[in-house]
PDB file of N, CA and C in Angstrom:
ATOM      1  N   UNK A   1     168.538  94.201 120.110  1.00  0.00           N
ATOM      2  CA  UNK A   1     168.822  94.966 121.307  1.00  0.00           C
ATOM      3  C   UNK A   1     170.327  95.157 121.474  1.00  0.00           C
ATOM      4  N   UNK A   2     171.224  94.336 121.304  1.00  0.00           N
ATOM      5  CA  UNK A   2     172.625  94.003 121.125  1.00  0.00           C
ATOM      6  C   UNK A   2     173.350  95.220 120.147  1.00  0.00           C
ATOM      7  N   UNK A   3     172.420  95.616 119.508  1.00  0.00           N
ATOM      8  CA  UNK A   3     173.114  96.398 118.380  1.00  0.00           C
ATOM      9  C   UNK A   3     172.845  98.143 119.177  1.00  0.00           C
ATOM     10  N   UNK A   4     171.833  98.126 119.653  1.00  0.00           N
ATOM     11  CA  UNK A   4     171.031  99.212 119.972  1.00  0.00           C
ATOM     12  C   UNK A   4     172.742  99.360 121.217  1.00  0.00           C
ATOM     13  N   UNK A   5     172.609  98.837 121.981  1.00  0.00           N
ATOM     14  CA  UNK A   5     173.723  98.313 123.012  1.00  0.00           C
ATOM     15  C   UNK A   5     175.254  98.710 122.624  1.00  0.00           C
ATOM     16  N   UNK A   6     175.730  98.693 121.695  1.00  0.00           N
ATOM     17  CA  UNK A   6     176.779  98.642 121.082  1.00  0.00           C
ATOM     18  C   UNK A   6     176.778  99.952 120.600  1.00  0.00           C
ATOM     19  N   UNK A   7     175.624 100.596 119.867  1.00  0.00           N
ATOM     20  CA  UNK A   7     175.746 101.596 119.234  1.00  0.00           C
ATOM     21  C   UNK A   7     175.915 102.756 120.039  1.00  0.00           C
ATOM     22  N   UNK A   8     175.112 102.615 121.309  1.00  0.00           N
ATOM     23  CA  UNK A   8     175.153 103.937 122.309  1.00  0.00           C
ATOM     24  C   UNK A   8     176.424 103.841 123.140  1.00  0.00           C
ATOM     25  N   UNK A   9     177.034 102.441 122.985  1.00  0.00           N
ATOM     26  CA  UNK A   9     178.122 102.005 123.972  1.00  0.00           C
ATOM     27  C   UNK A   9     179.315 103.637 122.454  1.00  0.00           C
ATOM     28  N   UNK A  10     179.021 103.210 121.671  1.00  0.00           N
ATOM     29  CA  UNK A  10     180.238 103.673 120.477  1.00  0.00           C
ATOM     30  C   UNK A  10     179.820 105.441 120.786  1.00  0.00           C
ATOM     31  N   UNK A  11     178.299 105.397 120.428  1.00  0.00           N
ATOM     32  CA  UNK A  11     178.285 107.159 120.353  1.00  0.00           C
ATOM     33  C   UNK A  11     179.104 107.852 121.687  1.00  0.00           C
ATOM     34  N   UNK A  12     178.677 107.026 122.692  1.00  0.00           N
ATOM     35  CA  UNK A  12     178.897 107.570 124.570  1.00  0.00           C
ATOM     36  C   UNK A  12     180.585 107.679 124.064  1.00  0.00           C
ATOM     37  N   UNK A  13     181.097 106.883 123.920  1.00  0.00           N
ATOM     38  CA  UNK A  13     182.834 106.608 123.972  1.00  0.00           C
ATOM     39  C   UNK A  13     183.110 108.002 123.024  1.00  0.00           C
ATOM     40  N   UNK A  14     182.935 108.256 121.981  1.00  0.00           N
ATOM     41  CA  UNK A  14     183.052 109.677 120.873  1.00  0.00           C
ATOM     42  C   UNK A  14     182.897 110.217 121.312  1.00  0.00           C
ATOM     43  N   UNK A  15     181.546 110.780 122.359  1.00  0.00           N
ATOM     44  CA  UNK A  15     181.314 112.066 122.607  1.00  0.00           C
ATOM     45  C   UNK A  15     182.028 112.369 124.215  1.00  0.00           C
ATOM     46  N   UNK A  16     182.746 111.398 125.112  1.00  0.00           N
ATOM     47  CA  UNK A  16     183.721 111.656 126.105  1.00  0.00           C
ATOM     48  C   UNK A  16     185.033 111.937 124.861  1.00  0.00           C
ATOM     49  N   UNK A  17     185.594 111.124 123.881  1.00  0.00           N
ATOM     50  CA  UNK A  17     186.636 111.614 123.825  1.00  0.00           C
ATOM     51  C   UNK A  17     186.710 112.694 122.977  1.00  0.00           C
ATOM     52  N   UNK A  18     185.738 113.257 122.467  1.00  0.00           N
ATOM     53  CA  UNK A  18     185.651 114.328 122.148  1.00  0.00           C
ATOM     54  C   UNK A  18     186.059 115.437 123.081  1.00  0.00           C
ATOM     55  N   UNK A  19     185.263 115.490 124.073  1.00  0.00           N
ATOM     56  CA  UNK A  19     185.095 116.380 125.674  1.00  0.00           C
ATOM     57  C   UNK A  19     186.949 115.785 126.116  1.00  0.00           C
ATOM     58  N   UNK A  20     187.040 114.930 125.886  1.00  0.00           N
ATOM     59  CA  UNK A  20     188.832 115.491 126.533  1.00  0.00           C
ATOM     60  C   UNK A  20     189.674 115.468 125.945  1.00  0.00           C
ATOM     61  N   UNK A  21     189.187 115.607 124.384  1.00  0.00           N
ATOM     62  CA  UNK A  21     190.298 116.261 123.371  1.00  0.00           C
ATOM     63  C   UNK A  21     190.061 118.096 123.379  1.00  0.00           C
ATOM     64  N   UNK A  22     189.003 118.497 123.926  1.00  0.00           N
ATOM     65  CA  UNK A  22     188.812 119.776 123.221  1.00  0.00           C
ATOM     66  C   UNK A  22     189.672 120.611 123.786  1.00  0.00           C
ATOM     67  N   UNK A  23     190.216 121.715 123.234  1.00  0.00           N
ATOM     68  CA  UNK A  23     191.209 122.633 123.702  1.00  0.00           C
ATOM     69  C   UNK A  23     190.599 123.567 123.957  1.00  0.00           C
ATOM     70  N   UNK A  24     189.656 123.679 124.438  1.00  0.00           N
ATOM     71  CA  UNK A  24     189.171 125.238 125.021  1.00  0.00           C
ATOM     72  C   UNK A  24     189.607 125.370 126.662  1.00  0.00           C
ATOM     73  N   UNK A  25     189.552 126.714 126.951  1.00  0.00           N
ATOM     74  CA  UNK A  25     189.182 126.497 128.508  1.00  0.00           C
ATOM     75  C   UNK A  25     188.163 126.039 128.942  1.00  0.00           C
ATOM     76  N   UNK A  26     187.939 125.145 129.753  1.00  0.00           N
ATOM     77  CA  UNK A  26     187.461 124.717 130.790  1.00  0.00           C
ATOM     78  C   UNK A  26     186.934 126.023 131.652  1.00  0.00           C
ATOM     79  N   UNK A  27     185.811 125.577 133.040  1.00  0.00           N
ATOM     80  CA  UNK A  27     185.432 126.314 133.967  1.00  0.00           C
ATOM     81  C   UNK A  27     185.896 125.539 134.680  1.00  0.00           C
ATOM     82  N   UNK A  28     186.465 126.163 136.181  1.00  0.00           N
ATOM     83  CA  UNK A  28     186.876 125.700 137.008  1.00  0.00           C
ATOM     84  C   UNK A  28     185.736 125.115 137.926  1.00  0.00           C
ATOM     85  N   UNK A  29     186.041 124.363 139.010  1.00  0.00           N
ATOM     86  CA  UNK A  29     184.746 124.065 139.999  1.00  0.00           C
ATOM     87  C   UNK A  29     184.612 125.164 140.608  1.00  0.00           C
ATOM     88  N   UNK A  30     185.384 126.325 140.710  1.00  0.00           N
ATOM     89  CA  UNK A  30     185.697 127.320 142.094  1.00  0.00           C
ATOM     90  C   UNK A  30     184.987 128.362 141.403  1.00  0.00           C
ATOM     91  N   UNK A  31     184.867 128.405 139.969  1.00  0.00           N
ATOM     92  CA  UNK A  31     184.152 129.705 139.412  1.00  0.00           C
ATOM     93  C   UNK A  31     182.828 128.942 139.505  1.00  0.00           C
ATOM     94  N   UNK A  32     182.802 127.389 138.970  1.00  0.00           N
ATOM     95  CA  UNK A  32     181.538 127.107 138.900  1.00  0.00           C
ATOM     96  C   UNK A  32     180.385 127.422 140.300  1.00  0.00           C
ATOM     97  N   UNK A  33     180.713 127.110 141.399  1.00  0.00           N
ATOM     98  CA  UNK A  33     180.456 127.329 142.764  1.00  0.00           C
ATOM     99  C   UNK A  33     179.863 128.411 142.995  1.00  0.00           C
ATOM    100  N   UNK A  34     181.180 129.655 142.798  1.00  0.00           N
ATOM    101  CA  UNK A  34     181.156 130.982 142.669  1.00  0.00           C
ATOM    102  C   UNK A  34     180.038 131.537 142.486  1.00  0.00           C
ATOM    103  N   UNK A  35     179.648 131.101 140.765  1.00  0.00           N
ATOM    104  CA  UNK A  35     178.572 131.641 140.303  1.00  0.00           C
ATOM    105  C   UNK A  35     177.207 131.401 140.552  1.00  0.00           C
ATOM    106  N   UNK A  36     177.257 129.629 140.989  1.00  0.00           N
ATOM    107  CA  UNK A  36     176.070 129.336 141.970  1.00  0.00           C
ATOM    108  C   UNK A  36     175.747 129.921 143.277  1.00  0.00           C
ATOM    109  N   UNK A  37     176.292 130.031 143.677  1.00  0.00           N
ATOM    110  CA  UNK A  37     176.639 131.092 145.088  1.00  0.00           C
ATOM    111  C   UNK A  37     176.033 132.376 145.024  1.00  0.00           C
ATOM    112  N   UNK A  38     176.466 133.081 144.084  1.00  0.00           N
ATOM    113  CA  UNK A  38     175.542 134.348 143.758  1.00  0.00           C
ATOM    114  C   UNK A  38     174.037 134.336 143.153  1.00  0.00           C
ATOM    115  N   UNK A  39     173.845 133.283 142.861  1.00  0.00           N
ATOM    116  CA  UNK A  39     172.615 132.826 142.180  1.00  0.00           C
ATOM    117  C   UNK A  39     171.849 133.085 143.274  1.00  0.00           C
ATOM    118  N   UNK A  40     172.385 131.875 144.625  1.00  0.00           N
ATOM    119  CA  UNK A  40     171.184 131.552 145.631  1.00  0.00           C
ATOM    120  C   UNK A  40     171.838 132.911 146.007  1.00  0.00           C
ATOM    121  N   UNK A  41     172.310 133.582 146.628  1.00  0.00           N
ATOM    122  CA  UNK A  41     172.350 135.216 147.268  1.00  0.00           C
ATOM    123  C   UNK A  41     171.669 135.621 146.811  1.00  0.00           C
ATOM    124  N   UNK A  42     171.428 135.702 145.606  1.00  0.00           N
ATOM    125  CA  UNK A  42     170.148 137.098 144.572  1.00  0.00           C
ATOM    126  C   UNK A  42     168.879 136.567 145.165  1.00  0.00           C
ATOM    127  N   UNK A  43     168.671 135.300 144.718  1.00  0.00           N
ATOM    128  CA  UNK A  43     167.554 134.957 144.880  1.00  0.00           C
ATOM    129  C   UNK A  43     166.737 134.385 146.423  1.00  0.00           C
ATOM    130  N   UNK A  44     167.701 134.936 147.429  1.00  0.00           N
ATOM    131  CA  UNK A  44     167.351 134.766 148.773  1.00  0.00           C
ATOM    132  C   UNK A  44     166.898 136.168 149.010  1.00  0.00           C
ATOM    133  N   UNK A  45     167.894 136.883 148.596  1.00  0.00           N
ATOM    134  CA  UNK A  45     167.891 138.380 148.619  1.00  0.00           C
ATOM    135  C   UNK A  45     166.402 138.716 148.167  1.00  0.00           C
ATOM    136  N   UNK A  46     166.059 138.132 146.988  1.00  0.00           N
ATOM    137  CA  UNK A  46     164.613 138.165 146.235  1.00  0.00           C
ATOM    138  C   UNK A  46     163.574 138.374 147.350  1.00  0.00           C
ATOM    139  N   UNK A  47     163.881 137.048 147.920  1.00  0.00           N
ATOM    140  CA  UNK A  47     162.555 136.452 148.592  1.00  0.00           C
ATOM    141  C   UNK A  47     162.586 137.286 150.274  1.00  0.00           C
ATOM    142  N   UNK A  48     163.669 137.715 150.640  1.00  0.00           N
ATOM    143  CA  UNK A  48     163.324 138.457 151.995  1.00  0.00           C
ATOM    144  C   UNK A  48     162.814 140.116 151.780  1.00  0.00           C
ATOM    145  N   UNK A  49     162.227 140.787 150.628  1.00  0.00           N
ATOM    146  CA  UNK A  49     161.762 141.561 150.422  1.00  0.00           C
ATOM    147  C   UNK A  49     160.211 141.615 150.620  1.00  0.00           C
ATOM    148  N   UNK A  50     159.972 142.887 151.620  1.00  0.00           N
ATOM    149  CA  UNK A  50     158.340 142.652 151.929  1.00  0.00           C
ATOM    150  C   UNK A  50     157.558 142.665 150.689  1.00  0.00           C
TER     151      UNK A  50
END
């Protein structure tokens, strides 16, 4: 179990410092929001149609 423990402890640690080595852009929270935002609008919009 110890090993099992260790091993996901090692993969988890790689795959964060992977994610804050990468040089891409990023999404902001403010676009992320944004785009949720229009999501629920459409789909409110959806549902108040007779």
């Amino acid at each position: 179990m110890a090993a099992d423990v260790n091993s996901y402890d090692a993969w988890f640690r790689a795959q964060l410092q992977a994610a804050l080595d990468d040089a891409r852009a990023g999404t902001s929270q403010v676009q992320v929001m944004q785009a949720a935002q229009a999501l629920i609008d459409a789909k409110r919009q959806g549902q108040s149609k007779p």
